[in-house]
C-alpha atoms as a PDB file:
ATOM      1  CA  UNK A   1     103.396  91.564 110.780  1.00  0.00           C
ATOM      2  CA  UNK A   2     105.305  92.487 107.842  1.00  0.00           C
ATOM      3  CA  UNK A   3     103.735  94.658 104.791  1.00  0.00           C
ATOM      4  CA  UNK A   4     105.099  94.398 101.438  1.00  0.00           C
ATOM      5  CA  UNK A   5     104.317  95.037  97.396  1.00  0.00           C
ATOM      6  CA  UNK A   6     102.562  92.822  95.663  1.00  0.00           C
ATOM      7  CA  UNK A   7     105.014  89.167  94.708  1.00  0.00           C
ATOM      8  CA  UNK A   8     104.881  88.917  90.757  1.00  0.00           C
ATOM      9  CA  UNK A   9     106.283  85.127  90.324  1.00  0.00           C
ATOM     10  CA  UNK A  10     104.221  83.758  93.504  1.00  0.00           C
ATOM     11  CA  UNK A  11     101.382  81.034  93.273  1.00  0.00           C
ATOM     12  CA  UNK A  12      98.449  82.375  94.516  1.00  0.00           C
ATOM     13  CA  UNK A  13      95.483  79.972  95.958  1.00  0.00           C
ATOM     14  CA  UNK A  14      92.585  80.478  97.456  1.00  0.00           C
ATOM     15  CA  UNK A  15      90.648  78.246  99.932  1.00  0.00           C
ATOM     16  CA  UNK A  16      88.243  75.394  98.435  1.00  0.00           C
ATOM     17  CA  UNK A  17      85.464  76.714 100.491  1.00  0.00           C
ATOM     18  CA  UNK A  18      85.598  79.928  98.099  1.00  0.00           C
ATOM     19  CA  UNK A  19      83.331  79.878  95.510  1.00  0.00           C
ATOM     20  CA  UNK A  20      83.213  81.974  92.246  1.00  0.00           C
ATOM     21  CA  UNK A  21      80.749  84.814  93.777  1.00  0.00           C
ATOM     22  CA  UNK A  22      82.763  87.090  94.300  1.00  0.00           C
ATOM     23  CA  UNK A  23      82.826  87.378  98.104  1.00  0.00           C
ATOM     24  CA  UNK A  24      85.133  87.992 100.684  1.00  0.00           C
ATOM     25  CA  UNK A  25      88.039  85.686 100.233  1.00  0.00           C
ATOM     26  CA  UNK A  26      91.783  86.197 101.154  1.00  0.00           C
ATOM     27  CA  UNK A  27      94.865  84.048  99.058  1.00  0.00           C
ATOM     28  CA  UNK A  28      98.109  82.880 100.093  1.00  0.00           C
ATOM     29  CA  UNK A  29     101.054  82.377  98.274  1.00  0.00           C
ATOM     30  CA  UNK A  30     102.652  79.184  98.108  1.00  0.00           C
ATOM     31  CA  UNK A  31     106.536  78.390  97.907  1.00  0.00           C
ATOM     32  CA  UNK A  32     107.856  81.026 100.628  1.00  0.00           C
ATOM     33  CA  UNK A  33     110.544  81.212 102.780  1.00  0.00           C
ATOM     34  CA  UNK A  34     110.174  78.619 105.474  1.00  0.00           C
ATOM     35  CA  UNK A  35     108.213  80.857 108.619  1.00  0.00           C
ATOM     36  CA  UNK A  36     106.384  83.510 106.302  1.00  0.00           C
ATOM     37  CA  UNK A  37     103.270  83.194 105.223  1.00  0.00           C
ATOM     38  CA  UNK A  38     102.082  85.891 102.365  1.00  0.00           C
ATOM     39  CA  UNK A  39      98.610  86.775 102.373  1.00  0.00           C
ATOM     40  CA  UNK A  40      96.652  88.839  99.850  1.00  0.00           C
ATOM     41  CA  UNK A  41      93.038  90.030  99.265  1.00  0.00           C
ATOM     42  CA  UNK A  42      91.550  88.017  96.689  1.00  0.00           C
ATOM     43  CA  UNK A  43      89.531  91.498  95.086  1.00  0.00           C
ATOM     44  CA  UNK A  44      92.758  92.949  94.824  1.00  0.00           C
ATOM     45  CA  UNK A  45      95.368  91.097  93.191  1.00  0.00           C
ATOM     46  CA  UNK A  46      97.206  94.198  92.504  1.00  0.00           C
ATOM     47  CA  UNK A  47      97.168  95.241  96.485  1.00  0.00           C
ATOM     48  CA  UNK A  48      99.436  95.157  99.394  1.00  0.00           C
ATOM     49  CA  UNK A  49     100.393  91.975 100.895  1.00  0.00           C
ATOM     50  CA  UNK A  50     100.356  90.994 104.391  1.00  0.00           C
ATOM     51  CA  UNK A  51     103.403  88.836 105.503  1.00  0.00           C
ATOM     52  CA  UNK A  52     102.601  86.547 108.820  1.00  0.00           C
ATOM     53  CA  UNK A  53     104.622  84.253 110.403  1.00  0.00           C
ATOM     54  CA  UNK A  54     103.251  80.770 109.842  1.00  0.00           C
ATOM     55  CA  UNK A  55     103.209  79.639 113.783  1.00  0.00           C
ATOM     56  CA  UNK A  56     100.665  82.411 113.538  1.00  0.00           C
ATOM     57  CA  UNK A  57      98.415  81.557 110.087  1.00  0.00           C
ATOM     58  CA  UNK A  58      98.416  78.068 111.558  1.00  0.00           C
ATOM     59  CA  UNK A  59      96.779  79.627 114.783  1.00  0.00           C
ATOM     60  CA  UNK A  60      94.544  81.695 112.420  1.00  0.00           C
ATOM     61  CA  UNK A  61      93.091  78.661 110.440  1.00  0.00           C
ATOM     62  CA  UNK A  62      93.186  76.321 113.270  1.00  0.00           C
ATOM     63  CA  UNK A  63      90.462  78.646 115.073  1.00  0.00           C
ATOM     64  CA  UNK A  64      88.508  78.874 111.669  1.00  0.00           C
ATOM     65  CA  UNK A  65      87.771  75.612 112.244  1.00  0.00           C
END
């Protein structure tokens, strides 16, 4: 796990099951090196971002579900 500023020019999205309320909700940034997955807290755009290998966000989501 990598830490890193904040990426200016990155798309940010957020999950569909997020709605507008305000609650706790994490974003990932799309267009990344291939095997990095950025990751963000939704409340705080202007935050640190989390850097995860995407072998490991893919085991992360796939026991969300």
């Amino acid at each position: 796990m990598d830490t890193a500023p904040s990426q200016r020019n990155s798309q940010w999205r957020k999950s569909s099951y997020s709605g507008n309320t305000g609650g706790d909700c994490v974003e990932v940034a799309d267009k990344c090196p291939t095997g990095s997955v950025p990751v963000r807290d939704s409340k705080n755009a202007a935050g640190p971002v989390v850097t995860v290998g995407a072998g490991a966000w893919q085991a992360f989501v796939h026991g969300l579900r």
